[in-house]
PDB file of N, CA and C in Angstrom:
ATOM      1  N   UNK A   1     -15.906   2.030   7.649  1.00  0.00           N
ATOM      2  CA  UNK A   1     -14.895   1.219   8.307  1.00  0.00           C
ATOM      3  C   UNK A   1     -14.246   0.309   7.275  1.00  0.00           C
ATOM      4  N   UNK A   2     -12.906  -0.002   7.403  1.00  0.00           N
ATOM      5  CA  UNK A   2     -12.356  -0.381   6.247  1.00  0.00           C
ATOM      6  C   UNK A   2     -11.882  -1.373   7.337  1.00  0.00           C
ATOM      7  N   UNK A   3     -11.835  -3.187   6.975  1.00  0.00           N
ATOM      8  CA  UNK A   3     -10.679  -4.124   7.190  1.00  0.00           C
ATOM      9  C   UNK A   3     -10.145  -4.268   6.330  1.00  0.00           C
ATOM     10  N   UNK A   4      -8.517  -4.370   7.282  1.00  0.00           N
ATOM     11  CA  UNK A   4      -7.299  -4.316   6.819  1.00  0.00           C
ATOM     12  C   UNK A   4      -7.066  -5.720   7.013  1.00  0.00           C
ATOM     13  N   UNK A   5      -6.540  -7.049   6.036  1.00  0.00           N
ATOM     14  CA  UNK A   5      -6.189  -8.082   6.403  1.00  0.00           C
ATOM     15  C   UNK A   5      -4.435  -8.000   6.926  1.00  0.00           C
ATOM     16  N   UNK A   6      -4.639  -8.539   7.978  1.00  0.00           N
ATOM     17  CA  UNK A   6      -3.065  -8.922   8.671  1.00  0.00           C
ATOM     18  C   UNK A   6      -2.518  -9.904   7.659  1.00  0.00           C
ATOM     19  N   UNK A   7      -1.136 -10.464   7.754  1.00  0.00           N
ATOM     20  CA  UNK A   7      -1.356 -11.993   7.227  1.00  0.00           C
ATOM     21  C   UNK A   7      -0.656 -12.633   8.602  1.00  0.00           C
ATOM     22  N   UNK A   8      -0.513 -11.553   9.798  1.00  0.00           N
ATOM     23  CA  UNK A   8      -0.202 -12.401  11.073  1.00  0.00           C
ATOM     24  C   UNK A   8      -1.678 -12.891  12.043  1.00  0.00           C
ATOM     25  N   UNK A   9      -2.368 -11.289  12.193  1.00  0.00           N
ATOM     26  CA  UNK A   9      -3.534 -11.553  12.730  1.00  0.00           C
ATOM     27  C   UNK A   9      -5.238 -11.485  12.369  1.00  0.00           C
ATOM     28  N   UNK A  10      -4.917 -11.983  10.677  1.00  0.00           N
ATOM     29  CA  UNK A  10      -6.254 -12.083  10.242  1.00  0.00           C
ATOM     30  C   UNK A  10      -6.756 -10.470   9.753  1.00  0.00           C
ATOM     31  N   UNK A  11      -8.182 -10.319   9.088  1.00  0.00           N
ATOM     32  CA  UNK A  11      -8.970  -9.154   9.383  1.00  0.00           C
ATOM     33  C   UNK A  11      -9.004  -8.263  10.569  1.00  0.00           C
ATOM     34  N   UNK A  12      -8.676  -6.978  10.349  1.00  0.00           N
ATOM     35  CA  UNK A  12      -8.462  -6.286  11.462  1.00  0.00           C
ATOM     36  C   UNK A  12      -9.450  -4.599  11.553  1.00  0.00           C
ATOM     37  N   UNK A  13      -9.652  -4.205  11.954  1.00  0.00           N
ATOM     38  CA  UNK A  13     -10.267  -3.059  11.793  1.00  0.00           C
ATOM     39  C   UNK A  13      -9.019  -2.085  11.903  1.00  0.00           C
ATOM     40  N   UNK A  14      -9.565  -0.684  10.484  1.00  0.00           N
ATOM     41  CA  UNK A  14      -8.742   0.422  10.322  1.00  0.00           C
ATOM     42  C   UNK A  14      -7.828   0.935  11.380  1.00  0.00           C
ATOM     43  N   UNK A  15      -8.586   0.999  12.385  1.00  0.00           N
ATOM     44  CA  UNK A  15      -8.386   1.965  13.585  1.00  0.00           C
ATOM     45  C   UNK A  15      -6.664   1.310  14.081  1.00  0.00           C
ATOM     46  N   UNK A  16      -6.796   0.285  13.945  1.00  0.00           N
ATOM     47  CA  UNK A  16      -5.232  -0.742  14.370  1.00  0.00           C
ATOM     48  C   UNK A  16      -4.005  -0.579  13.768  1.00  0.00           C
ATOM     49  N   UNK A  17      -4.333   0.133  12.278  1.00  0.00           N
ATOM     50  CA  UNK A  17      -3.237   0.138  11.696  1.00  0.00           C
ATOM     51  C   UNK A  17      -2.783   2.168  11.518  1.00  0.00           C
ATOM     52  N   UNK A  18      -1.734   2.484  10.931  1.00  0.00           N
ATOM     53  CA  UNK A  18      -1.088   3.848  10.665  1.00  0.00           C
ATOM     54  C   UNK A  18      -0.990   3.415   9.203  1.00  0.00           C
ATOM     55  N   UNK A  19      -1.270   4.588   8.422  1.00  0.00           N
ATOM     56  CA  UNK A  19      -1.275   4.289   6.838  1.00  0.00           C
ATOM     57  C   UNK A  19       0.322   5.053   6.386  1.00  0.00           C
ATOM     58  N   UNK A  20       1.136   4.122   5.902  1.00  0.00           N
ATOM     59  CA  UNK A  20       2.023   4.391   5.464  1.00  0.00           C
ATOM     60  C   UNK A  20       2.111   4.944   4.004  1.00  0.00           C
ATOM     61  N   UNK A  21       1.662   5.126   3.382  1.00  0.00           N
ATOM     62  CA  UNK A  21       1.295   5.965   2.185  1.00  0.00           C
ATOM     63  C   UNK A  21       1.523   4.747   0.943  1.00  0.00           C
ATOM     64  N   UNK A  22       1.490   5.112  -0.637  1.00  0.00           N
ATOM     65  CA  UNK A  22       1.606   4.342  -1.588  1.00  0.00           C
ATOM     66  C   UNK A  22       2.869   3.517  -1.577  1.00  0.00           C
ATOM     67  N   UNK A  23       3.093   2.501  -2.300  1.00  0.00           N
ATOM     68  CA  UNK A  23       4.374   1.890  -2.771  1.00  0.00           C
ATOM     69  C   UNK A  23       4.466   2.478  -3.940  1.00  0.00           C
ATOM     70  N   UNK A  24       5.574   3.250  -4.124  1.00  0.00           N
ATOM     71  CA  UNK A  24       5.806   4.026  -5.130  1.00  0.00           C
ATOM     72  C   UNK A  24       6.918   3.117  -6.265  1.00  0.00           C
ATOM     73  N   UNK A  25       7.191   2.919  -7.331  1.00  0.00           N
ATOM     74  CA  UNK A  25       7.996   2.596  -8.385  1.00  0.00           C
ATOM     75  C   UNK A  25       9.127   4.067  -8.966  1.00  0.00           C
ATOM     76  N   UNK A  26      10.142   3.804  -8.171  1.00  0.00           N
ATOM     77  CA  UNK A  26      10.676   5.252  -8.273  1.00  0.00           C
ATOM     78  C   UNK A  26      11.633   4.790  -9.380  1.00  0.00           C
ATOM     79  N   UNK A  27      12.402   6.147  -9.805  1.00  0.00           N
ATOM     80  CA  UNK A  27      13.108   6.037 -11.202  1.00  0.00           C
ATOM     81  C   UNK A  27      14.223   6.028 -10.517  1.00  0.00           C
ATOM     82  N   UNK A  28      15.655   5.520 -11.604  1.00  0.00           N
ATOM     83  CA  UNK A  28      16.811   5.470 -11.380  1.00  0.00           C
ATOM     84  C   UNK A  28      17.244   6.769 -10.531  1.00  0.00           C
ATOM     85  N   UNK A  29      18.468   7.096  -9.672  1.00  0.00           N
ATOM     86  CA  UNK A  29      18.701   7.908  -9.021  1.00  0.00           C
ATOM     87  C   UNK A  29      19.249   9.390  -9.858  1.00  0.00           C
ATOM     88  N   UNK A  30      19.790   8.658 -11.458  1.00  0.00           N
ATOM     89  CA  UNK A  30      20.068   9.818 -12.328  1.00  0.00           C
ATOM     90  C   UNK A  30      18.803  10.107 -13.477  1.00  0.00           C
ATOM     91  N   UNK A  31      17.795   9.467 -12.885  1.00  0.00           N
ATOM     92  CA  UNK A  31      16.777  10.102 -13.972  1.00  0.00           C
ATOM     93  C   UNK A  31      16.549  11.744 -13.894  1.00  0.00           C
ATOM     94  N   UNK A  32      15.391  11.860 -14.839  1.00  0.00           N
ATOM     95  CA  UNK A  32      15.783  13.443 -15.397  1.00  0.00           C
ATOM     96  C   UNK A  32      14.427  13.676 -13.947  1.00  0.00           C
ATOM     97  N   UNK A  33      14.860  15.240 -13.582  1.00  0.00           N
ATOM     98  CA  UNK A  33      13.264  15.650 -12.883  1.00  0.00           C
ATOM     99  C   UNK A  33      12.249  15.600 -13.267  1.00  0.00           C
ATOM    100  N   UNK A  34      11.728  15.257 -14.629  1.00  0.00           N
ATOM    101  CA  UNK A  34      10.521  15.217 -15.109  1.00  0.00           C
ATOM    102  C   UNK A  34       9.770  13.771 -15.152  1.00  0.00           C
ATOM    103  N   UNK A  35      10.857  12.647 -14.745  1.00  0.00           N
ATOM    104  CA  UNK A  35      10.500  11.465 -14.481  1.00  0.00           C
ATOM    105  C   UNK A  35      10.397  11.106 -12.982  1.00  0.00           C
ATOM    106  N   UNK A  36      10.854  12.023 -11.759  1.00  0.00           N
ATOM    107  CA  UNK A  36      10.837  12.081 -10.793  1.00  0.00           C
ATOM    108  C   UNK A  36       9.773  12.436 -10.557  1.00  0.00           C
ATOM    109  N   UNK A  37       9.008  13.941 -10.721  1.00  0.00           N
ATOM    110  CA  UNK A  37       8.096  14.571 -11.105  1.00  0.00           C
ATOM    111  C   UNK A  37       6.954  13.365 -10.913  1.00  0.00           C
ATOM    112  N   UNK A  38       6.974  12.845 -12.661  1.00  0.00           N
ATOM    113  CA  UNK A  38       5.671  11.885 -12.543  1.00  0.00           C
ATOM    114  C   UNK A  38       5.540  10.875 -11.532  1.00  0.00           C
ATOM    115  N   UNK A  39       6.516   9.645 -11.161  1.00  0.00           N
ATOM    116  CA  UNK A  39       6.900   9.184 -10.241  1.00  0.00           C
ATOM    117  C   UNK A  39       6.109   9.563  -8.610  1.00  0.00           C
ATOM    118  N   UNK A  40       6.588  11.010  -8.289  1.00  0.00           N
ATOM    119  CA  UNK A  40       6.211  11.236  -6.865  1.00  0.00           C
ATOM    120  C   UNK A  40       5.087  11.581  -7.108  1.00  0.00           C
ATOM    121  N   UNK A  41       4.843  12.737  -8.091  1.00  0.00           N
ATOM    122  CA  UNK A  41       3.494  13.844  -7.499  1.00  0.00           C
ATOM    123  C   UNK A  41       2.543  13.236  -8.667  1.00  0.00           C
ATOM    124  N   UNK A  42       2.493  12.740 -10.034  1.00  0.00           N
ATOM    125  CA  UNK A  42       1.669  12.133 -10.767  1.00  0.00           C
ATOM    126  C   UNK A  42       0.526  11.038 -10.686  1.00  0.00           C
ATOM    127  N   UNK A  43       1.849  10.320 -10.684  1.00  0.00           N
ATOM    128  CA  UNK A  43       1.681   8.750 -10.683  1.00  0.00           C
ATOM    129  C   UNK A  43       0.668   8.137 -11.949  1.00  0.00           C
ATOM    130  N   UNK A  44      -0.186   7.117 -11.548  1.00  0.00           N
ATOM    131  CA  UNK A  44      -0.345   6.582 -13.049  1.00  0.00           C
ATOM    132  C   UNK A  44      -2.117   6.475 -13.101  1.00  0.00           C
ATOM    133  N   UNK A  45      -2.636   7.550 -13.481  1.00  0.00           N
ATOM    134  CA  UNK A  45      -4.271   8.004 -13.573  1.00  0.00           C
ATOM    135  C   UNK A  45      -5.005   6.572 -13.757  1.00  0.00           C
ATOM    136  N   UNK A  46      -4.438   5.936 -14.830  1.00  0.00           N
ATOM    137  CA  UNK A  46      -5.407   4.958 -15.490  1.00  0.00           C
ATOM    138  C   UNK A  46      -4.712   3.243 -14.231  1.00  0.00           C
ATOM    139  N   UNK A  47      -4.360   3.497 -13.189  1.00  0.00           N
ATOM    140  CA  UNK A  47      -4.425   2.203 -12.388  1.00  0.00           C
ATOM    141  C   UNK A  47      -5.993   1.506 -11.832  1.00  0.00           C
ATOM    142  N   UNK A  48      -6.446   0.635 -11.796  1.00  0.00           N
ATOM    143  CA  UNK A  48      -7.605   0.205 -11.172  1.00  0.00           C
ATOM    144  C   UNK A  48      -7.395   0.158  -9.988  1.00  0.00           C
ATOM    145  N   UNK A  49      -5.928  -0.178  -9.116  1.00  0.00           N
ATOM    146  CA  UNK A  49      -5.422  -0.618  -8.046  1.00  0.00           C
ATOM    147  C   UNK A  49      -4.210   0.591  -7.630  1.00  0.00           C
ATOM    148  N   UNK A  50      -4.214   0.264  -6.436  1.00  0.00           N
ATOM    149  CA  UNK A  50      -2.965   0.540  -5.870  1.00  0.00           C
ATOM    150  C   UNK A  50      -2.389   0.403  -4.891  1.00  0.00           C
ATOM    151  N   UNK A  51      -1.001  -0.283  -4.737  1.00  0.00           N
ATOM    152  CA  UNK A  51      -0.140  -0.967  -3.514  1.00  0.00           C
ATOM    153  C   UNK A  51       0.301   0.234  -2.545  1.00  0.00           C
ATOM    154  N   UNK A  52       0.282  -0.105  -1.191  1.00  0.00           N
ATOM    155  CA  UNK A  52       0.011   1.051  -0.303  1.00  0.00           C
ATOM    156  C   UNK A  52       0.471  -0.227   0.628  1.00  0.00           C
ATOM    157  N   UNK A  53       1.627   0.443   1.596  1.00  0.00           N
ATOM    158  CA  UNK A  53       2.341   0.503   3.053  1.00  0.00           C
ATOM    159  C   UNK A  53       1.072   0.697   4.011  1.00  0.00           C
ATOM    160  N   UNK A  54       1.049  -0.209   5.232  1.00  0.00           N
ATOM    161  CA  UNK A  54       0.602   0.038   6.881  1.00  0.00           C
ATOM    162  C   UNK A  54       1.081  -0.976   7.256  1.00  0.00           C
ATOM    163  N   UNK A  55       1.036   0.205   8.721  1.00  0.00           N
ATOM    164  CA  UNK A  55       2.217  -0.459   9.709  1.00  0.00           C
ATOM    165  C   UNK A  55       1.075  -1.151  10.760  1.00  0.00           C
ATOM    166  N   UNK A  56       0.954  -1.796  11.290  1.00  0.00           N
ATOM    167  CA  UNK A  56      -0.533  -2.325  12.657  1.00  0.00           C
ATOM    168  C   UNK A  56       0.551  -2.087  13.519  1.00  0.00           C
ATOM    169  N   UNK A  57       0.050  -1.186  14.029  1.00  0.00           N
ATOM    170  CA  UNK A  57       0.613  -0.590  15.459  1.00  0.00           C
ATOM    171  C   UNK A  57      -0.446  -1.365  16.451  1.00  0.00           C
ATOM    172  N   UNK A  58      -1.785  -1.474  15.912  1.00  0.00           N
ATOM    173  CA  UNK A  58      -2.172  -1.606  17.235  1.00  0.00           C
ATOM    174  C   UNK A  58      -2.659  -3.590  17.442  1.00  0.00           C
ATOM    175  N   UNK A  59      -1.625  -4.512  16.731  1.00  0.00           N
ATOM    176  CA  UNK A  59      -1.917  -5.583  16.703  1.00  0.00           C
ATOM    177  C   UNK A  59      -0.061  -6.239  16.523  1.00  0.00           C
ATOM    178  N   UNK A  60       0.288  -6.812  15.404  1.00  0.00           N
ATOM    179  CA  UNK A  60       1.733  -7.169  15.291  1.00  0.00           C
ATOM    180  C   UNK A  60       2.713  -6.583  15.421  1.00  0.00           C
ATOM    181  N   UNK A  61       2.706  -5.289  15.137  1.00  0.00           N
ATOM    182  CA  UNK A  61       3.636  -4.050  14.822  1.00  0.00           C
ATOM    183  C   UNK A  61       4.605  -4.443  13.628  1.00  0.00           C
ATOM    184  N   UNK A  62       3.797  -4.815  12.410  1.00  0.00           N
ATOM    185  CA  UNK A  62       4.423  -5.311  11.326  1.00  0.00           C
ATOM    186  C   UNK A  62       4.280  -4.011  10.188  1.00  0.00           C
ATOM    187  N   UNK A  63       4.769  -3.883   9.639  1.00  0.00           N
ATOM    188  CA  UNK A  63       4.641  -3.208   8.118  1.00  0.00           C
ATOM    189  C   UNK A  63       4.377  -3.779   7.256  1.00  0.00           C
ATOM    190  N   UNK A  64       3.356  -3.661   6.499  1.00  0.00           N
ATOM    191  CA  UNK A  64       2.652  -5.047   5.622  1.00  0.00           C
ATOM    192  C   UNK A  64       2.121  -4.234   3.717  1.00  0.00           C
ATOM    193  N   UNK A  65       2.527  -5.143   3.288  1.00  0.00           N
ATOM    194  CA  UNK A  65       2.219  -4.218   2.039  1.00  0.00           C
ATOM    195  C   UNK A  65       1.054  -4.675   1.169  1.00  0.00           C
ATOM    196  N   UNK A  66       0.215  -3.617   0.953  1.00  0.00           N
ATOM    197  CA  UNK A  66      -1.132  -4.339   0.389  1.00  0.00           C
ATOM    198  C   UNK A  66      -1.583  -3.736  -0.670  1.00  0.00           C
ATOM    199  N   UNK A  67      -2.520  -4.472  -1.665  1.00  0.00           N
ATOM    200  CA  UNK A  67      -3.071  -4.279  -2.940  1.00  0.00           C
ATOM    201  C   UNK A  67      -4.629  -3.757  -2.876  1.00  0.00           C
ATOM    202  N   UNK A  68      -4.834  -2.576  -3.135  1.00  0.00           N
ATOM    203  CA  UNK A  68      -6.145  -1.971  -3.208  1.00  0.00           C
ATOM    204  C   UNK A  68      -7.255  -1.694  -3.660  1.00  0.00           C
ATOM    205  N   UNK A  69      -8.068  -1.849  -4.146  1.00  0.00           N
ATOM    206  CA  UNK A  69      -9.023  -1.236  -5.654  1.00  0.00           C
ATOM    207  C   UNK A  69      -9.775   0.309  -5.149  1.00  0.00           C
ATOM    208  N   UNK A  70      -9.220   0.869  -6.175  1.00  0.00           N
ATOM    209  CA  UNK A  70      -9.243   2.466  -6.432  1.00  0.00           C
ATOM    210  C   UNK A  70     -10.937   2.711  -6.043  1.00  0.00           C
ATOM    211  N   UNK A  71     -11.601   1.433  -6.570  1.00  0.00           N
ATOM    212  CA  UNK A  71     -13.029   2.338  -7.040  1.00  0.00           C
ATOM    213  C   UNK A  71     -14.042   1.675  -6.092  1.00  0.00           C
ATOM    214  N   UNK A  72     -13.419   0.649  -5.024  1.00  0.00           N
ATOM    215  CA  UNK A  72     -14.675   0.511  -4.272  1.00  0.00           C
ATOM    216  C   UNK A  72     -13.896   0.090  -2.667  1.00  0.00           C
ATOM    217  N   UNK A  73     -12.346   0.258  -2.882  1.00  0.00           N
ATOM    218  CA  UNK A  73     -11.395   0.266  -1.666  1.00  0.00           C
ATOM    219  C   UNK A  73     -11.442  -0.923  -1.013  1.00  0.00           C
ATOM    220  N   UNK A  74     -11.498  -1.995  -1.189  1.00  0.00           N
ATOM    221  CA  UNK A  74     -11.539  -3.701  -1.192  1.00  0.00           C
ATOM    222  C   UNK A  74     -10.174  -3.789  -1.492  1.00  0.00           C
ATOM    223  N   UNK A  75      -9.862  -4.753  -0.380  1.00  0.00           N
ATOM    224  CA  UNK A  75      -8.257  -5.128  -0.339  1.00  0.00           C
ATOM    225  C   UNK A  75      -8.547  -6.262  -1.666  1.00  0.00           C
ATOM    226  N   UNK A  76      -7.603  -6.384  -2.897  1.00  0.00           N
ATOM    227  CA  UNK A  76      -7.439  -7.226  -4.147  1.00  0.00           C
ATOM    228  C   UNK A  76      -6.542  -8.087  -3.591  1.00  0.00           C
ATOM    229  N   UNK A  77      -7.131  -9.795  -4.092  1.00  0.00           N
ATOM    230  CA  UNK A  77      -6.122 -10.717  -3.514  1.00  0.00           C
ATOM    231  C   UNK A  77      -4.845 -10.979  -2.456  1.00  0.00           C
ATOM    232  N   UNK A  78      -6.205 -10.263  -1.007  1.00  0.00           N
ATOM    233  CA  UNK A  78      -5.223 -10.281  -0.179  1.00  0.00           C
ATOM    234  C   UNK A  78      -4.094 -11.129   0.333  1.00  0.00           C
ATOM    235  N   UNK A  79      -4.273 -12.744  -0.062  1.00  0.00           N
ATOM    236  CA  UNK A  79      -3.548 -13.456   0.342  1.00  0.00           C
ATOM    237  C   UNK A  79      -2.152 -13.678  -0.611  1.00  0.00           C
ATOM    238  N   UNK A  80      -2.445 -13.036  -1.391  1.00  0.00           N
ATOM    239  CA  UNK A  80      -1.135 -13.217  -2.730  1.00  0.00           C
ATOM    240  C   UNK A  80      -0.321 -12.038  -2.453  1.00  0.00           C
ATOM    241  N   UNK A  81      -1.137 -10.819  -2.436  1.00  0.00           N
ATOM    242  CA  UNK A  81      -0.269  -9.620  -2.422  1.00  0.00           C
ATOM    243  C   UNK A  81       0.233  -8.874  -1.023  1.00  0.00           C
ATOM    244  N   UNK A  82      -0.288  -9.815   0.055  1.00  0.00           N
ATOM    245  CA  UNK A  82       0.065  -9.296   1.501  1.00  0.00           C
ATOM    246  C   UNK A  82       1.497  -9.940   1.924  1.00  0.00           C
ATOM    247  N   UNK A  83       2.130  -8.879   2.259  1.00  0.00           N
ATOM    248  CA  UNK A  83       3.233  -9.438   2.361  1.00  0.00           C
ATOM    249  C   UNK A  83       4.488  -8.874   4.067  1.00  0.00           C
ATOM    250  N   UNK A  84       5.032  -9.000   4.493  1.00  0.00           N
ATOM    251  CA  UNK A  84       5.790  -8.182   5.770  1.00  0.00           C
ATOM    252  C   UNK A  84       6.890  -7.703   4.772  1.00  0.00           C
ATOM    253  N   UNK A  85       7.171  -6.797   5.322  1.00  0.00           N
ATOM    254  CA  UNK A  85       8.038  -5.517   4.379  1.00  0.00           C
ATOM    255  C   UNK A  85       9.618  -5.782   5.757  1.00  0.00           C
ATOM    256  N   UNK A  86      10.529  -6.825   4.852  1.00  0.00           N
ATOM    257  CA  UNK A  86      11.850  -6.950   5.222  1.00  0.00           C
ATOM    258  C   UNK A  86      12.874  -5.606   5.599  1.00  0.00           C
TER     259      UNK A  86
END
């Protein structure tokens, strides 16, 4: 079971939220395909972390963007990096 911190309604259990997939750092719109390439399907091996979209459907109905750790899945400084996605 994984909690997900809200920053509307606190710690929440998994089950509340829909996982919106990574926050991706995409390349200019005329970059070459091979920078697109790494971008979508790569990405960056040596991260400790990674920022990742959910939506809590089953609490605010916010989209909230959060900071992860790769190697033991602990939300990283949730209160700095949680944010509602404008």
């Amino acid at each position: 079971m994984l909690l997900i911190p809200c920053p509307h309604c606190g710690e929440r259990d998994e089950s509340e939220f829909d996982y919106g997939g990574r926050a991706l750092a995409l390349p200019a719109l005329d970059a070459s395909g091979d920078e697109w390439h790494q971008a979508l399907h790569l990405g960056n091996d040596s991260e400790d972390c990674v920022d990742e979209y959910w939506y809590h459907a089953g609490g605010c109905e916010c989209w909230i963007r959060l900071r992860r750790s790769l190697s033991n899945h602990a939300f990283v400084e949730p209160g700095s990096s949680t944010g509602v996605i404008d």
